[in-house]
C-alpha atoms as a PDB file:
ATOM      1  CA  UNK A   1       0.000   0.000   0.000  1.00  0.00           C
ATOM      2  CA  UNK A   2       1.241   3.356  -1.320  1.00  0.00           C
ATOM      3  CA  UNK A   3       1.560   6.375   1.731  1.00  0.00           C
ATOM      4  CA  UNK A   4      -0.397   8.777   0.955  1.00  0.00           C
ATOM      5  CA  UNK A   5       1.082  12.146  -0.398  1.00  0.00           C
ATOM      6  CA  UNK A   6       0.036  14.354   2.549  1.00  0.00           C
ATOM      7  CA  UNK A   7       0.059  13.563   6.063  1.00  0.00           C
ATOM      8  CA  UNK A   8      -3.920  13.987   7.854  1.00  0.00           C
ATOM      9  CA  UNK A   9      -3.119  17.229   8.715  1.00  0.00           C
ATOM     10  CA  UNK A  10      -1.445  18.588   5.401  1.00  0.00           C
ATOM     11  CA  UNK A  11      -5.189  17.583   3.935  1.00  0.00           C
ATOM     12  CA  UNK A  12      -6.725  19.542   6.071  1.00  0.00           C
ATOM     13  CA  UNK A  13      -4.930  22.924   5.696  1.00  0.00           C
ATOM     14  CA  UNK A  14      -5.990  21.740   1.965  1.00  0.00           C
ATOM     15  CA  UNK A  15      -9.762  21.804   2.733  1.00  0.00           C
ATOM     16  CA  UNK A  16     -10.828  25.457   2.773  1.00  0.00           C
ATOM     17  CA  UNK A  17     -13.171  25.581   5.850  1.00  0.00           C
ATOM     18  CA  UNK A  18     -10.481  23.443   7.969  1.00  0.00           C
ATOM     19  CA  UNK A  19      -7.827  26.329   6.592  1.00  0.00           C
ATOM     20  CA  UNK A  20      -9.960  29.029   7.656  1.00  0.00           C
ATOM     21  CA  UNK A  21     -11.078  27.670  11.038  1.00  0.00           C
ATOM     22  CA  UNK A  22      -7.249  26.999  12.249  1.00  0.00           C
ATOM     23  CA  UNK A  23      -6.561  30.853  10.629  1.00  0.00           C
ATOM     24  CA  UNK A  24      -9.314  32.098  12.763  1.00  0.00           C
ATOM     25  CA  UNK A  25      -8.164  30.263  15.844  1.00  0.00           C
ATOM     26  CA  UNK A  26      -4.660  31.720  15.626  1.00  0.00           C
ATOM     27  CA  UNK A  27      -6.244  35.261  15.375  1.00  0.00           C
ATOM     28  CA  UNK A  28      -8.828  34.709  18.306  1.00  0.00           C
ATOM     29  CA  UNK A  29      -5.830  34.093  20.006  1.00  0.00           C
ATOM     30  CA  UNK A  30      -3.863  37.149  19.301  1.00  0.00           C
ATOM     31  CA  UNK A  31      -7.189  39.259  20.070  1.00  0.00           C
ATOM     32  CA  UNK A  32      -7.658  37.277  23.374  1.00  0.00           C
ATOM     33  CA  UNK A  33      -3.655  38.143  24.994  1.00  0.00           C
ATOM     34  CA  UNK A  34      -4.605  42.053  23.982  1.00  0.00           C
ATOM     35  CA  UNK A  35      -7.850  41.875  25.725  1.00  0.00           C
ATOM     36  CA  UNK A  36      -6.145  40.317  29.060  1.00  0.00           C
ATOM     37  CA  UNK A  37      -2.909  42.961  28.944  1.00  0.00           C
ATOM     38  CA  UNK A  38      -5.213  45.922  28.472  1.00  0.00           C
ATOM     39  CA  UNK A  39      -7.141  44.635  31.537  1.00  0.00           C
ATOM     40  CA  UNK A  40      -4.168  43.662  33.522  1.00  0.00           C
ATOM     41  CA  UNK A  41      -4.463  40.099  33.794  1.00  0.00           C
ATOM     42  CA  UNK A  42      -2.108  38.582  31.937  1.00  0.00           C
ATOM     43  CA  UNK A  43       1.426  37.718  33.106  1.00  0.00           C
ATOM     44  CA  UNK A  44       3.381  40.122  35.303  1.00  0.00           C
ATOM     45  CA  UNK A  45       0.635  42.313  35.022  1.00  0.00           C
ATOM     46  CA  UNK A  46      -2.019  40.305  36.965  1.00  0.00           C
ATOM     47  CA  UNK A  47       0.873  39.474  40.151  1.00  0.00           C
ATOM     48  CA  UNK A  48       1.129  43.625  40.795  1.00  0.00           C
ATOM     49  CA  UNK A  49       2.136  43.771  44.732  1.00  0.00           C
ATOM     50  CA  UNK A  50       1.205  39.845  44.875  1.00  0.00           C
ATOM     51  CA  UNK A  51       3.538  36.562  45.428  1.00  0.00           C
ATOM     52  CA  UNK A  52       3.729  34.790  41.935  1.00  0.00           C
ATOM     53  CA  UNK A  53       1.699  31.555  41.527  1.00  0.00           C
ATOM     54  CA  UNK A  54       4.577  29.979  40.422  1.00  0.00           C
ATOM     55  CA  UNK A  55       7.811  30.974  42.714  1.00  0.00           C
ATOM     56  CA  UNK A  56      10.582  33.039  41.513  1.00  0.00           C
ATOM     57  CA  UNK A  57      14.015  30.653  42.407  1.00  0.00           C
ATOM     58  CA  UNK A  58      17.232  32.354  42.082  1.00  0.00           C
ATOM     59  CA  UNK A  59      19.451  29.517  40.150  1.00  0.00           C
ATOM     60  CA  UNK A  60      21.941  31.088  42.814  1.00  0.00           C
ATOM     61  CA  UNK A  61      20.202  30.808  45.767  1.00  0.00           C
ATOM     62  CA  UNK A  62      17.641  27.997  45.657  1.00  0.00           C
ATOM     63  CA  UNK A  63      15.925  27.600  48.848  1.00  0.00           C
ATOM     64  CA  UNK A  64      16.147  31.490  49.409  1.00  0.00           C
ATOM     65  CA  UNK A  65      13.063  32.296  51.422  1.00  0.00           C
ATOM     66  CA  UNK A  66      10.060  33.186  49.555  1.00  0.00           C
ATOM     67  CA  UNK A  67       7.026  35.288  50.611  1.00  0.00           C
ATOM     68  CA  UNK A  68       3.605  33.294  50.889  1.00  0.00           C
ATOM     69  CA  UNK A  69       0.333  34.346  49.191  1.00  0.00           C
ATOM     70  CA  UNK A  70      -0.719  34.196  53.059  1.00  0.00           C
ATOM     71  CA  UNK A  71       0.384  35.407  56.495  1.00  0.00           C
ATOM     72  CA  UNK A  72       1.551  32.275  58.251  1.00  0.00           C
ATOM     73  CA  UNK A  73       0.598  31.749  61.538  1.00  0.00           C
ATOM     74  CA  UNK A  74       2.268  28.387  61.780  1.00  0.00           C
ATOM     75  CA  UNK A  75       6.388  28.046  62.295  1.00  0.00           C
ATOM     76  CA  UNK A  76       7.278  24.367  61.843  1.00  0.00           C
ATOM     77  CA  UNK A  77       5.387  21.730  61.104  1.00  0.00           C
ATOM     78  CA  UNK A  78       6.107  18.469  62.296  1.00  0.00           C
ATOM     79  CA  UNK A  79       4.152  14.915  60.379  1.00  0.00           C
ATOM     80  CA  UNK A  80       4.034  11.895  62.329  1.00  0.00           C
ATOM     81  CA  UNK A  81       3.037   9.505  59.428  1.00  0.00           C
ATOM     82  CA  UNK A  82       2.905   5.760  61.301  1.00  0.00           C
ATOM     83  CA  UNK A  83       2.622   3.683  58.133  1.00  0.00           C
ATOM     84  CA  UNK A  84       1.000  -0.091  59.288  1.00  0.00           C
ATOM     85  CA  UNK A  85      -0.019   1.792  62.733  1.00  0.00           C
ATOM     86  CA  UNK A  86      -2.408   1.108  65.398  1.00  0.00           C
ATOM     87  CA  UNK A  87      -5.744   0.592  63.648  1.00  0.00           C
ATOM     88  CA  UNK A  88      -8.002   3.738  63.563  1.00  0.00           C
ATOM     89  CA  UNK A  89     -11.112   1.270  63.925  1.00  0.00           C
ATOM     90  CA  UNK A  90      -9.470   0.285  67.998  1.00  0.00           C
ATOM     91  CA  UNK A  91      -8.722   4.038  68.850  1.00  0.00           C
ATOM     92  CA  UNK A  92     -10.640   7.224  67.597  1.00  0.00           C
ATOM     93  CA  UNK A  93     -12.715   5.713  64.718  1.00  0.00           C
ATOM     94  CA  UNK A  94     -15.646   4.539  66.398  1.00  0.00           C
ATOM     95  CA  UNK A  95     -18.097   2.843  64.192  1.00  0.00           C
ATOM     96  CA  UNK A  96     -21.457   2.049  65.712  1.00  0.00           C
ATOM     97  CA  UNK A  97     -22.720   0.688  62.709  1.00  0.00           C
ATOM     98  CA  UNK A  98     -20.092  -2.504  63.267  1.00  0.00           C
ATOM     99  CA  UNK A  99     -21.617  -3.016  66.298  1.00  0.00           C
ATOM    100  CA  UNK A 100     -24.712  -3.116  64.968  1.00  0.00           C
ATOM    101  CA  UNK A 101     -23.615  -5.826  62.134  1.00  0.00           C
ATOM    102  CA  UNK A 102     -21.129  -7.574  63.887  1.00  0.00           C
ATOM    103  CA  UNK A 103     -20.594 -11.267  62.760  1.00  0.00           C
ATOM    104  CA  UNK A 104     -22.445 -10.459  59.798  1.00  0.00           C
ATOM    105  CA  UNK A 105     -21.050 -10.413  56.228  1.00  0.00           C
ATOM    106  CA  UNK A 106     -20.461  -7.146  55.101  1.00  0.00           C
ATOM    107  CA  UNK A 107     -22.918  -5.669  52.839  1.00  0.00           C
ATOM    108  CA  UNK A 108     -21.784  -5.657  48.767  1.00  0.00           C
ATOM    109  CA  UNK A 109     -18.646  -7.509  49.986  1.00  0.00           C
ATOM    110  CA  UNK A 110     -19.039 -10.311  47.402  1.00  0.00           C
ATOM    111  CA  UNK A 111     -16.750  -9.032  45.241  1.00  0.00           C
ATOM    112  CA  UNK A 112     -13.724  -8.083  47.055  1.00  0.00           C
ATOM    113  CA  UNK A 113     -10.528  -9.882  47.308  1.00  0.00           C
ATOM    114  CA  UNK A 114      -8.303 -10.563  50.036  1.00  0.00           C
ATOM    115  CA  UNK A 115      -5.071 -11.060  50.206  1.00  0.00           C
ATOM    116  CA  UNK A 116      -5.149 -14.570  51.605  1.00  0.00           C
ATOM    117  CA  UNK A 117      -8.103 -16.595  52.374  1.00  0.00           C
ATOM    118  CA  UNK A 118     -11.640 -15.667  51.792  1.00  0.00           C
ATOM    119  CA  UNK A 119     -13.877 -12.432  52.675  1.00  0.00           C
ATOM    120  CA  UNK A 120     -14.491 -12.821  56.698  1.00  0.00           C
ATOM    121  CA  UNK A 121     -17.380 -11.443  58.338  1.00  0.00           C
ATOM    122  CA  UNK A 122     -17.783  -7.805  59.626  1.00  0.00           C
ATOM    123  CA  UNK A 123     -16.312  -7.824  63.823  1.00  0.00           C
ATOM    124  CA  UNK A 124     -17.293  -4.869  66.024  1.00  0.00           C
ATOM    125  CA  UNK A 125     -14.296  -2.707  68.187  1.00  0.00           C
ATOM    126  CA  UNK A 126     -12.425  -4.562  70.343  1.00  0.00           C
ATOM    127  CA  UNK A 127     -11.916  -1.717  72.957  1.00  0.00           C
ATOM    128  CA  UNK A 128     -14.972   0.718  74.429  1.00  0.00           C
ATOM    129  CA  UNK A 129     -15.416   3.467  73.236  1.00  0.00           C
ATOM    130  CA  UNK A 130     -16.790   7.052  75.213  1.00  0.00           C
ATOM    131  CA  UNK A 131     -17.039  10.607  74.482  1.00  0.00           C
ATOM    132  CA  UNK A 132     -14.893  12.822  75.370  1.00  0.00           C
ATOM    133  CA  UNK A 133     -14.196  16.148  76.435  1.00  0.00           C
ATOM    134  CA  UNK A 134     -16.423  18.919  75.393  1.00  0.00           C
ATOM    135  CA  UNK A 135     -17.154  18.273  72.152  1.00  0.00           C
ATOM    136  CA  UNK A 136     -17.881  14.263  73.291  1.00  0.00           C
ATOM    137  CA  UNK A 137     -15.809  12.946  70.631  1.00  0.00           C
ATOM    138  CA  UNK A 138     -15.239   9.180  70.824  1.00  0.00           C
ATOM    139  CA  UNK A 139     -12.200   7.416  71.691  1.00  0.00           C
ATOM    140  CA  UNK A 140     -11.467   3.789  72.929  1.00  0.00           C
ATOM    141  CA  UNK A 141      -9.858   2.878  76.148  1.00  0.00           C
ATOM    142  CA  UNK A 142      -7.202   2.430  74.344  1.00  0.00           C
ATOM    143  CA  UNK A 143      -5.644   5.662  74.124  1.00  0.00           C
ATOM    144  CA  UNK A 144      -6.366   7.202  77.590  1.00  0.00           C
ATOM    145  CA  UNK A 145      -4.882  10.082  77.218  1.00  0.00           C
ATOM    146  CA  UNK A 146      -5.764  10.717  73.680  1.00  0.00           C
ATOM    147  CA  UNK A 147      -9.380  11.281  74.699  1.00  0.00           C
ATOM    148  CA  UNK A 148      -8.354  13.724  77.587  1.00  0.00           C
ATOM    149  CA  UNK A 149      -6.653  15.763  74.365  1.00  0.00           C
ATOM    150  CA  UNK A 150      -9.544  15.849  71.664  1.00  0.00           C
ATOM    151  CA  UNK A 151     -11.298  19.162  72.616  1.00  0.00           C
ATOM    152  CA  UNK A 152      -7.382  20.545  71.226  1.00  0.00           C
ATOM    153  CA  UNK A 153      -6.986  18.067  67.819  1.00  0.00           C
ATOM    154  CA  UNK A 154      -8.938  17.747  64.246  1.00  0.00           C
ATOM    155  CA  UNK A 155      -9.963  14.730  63.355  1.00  0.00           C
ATOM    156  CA  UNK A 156     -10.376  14.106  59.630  1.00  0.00           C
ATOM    157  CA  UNK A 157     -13.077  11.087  59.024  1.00  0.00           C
ATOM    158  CA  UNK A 158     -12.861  11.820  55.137  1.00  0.00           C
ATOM    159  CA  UNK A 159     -10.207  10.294  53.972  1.00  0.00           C
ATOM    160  CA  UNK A 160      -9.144   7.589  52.169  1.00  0.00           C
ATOM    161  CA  UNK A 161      -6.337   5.648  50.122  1.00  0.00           C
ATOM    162  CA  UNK A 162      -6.780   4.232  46.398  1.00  0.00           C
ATOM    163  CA  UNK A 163      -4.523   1.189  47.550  1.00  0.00           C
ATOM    164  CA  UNK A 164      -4.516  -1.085  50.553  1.00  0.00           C
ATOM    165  CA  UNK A 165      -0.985  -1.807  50.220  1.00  0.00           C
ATOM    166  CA  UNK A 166       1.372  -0.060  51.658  1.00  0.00           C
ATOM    167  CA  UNK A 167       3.955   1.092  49.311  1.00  0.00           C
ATOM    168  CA  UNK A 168       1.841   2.380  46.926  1.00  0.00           C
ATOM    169  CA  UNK A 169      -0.752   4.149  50.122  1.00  0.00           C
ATOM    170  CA  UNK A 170       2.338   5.528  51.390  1.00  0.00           C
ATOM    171  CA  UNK A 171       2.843   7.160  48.199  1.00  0.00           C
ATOM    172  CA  UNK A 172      -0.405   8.958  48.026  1.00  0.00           C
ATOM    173  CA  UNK A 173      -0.035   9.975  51.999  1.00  0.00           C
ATOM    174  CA  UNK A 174       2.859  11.611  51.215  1.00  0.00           C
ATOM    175  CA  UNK A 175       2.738  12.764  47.517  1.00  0.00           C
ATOM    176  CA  UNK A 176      -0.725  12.872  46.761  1.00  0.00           C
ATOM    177  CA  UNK A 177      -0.015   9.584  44.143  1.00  0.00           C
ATOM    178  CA  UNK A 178      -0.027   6.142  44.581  1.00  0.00           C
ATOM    179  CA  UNK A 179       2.944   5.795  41.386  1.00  0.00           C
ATOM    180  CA  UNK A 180       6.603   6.915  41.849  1.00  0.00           C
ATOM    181  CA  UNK A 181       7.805  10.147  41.121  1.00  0.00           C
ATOM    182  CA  UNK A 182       5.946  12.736  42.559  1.00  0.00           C
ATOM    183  CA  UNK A 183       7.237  14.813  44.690  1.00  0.00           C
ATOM    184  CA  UNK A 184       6.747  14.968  48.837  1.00  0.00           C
ATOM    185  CA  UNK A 185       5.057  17.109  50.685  1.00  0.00           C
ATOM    186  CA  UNK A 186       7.894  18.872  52.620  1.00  0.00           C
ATOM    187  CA  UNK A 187       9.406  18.945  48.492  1.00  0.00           C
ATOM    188  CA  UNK A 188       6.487  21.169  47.041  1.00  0.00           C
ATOM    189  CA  UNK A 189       6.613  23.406  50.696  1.00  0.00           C
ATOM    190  CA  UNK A 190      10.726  24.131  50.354  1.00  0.00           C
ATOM    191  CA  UNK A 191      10.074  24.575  46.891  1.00  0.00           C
ATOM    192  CA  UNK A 192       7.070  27.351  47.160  1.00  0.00           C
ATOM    193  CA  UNK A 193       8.646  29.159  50.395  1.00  0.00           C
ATOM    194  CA  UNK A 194      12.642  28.174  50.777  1.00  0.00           C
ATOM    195  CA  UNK A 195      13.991  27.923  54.148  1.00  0.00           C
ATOM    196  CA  UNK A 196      14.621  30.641  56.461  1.00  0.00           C
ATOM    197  CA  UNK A 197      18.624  29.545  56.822  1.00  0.00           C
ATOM    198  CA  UNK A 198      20.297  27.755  53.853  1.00  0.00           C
ATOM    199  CA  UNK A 199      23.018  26.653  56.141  1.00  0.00           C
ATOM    200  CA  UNK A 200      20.741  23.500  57.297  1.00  0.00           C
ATOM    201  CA  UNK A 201      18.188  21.320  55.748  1.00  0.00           C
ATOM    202  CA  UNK A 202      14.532  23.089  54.145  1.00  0.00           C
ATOM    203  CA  UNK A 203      13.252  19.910  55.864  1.00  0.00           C
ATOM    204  CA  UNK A 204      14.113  16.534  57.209  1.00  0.00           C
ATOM    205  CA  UNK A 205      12.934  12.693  57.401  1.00  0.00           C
ATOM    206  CA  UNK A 206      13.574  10.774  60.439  1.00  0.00           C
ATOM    207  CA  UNK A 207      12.102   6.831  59.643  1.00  0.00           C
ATOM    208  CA  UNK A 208      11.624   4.323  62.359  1.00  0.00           C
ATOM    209  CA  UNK A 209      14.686   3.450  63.583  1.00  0.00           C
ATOM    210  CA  UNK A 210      14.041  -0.214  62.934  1.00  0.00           C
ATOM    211  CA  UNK A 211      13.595   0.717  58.920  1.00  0.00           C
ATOM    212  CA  UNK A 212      12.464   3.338  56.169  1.00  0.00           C
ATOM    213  CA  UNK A 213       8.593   2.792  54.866  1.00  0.00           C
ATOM    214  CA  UNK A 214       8.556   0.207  52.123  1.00  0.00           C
ATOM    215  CA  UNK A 215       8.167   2.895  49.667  1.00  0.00           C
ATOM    216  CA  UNK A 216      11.661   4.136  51.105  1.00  0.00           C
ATOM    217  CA  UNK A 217      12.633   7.832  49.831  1.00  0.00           C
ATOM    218  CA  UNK A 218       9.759   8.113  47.971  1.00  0.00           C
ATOM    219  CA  UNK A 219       8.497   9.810  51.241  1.00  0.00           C
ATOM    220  CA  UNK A 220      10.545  12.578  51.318  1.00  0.00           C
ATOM    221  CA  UNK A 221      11.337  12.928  47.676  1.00  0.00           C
ATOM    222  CA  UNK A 222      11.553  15.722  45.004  1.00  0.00           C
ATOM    223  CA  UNK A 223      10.271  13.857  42.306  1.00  0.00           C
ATOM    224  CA  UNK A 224       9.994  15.916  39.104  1.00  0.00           C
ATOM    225  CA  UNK A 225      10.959  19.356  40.937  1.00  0.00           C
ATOM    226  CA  UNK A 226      15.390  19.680  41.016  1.00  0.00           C
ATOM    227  CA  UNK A 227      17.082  17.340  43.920  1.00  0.00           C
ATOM    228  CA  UNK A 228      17.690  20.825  45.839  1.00  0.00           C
ATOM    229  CA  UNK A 229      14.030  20.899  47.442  1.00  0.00           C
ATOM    230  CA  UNK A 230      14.088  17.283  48.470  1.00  0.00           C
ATOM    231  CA  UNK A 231      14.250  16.250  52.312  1.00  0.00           C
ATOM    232  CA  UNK A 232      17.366  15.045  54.538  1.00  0.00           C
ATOM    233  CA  UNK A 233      17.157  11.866  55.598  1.00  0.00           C
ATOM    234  CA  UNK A 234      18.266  11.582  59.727  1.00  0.00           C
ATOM    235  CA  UNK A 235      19.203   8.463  61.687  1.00  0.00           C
ATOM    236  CA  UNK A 236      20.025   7.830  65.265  1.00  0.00           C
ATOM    237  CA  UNK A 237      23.130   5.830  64.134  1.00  0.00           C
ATOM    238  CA  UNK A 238      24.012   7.952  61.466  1.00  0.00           C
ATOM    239  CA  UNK A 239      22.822  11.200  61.811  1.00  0.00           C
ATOM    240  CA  UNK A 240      23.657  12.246  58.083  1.00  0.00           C
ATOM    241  CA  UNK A 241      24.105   9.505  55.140  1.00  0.00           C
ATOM    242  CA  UNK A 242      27.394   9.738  52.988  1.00  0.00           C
ATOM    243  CA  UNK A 243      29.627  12.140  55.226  1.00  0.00           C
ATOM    244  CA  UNK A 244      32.232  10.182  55.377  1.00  0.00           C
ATOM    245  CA  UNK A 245      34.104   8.177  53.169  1.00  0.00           C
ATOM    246  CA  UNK A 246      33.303   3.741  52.729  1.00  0.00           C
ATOM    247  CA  UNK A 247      35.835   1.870  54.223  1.00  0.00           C
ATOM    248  CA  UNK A 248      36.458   0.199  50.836  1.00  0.00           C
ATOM    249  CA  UNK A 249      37.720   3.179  49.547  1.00  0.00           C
ATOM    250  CA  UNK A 250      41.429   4.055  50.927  1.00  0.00           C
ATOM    251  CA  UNK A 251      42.707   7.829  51.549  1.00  0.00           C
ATOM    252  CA  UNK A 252      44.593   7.302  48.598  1.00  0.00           C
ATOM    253  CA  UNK A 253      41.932   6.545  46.155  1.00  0.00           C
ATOM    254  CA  UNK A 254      39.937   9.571  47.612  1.00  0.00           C
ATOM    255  CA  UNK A 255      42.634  12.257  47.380  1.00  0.00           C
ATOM    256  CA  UNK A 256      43.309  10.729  43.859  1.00  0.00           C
ATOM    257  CA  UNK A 257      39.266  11.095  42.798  1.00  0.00           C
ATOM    258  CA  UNK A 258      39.658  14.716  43.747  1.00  0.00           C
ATOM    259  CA  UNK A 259      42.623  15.455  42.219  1.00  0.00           C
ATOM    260  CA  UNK A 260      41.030  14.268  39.184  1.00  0.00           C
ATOM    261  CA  UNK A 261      37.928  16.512  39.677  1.00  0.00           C
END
């Protein structure tokens, strides 16, 4: 079979209407960026006196502080992400409703898989709940002291997770995605305001001590945005990764290596 002698799109700029439509297109477009300068709302224009939606970085001087589009009120923030916790179900979720249907299979259940062995039914909290403080919130027995802090906490009942396992969950609790390659949280916050001193870290990871999530540095990754914005990994045993030199590698062979560089 012979290729034809113009591609799809060649034939089209051929056809008169099609020609005329993408010419009138173009134009509308020209017309429309006039429009939006004279009114002041395109480009530079539109940011007078405001923080730019996308941040100005100084090649120079990365994690420079930035202004927000917001007075903060906050300082630091601190995220205590316990990935394969304590079950929410055993210590503020209360569910009356699994009370109500305990030891029966759960509704429109038929369909779900498990990981091993087949669909059990629906069991009620282990631990009593009460409700607590002023706003009566409920919390199990579990978590004693929990309950004497609710009246001071927010409690999100909203959320959930497009995976039940925990790599890819982890992902989305910390990127907003359940694939790699996105970047963190603390990534998109150094990357919009900086860091108030460049001499240390724009923010820091500290995993369990007894090992990183199982989707490792995708946690505190920079993903797509440059490796400057992503987070510092600490560790009780070693407090900083790479500072010193392997032991397979002599004095030598280092002073050599820089030599060359």
């Amino acid at each position: 079979m012979r290729e034809p002698l113009l591609s799809e799109i060649g034939g089209r700029l051929l056809d008169r209407r099609d020609f005329l439509r993408w010419a009138g297109n173009g134009l509308q477009g020209v017309a429309l960026a006039s429009l939006l300068a004279r009114e002041g709302l395109l480009g530079a224009a539109a940011q007078a006196g405001k923080p730019p939606i996308r941040p100005e970085i100084a090649p120079e001087s990365p994690l420079s502080a930035r202004p927000p589009h917001f007075p903060a009120r906050a300082k630091q923030v601190l995220v205590i992400f316990c990935s394969g916790a304590c079950s929410q179900l055993e210590t503020w979720d209360y569910k009356p409703e699994l009370i109500r249907h305990h030891g029966r299979p759960m509704p429109g259940g038929e369909d779900l898989v498990t990981f091993q062995g087949k669909q059990g039914n629906l069991t009620q909290h282990v631990y009593e709940f009460k409700p607590r403080g002023e706003i009566g919130k409920h919390t199990s027995e579990l978590v004693p002291r929990l309950g004497e802090l609710v009246d001071d906490m927010c409690f999100i009942h909203s959320m959930t997770a497009k995976s039940n396992t925990h790599g890819p969950a982890e992902n989305q609790m910390s990127t907003g995605f359940i694939l790699d390659g996105f970047p963190s949280m603390g990534a998109w916050v150094s990357y919009a305001l900086g860091t108030e001193s460049e001499n240390l870290p724009a923010f820091v990871a500290i995993p369990d001590p007894r090992g990183v999530p199982q989707s490792g540095p995708n946690n505190w990754s920079a993903g797509f945005l440059p490796a400057v914005f992503q987070g510092t990994p600490f560790n009780a045993d070693k407090p900083i990764a790479n500072l010193a030199p392997p032991s397979t590698i002599s004095p030598a062979a280092d002073r050599a290596t820089r030599d060359f560089l």
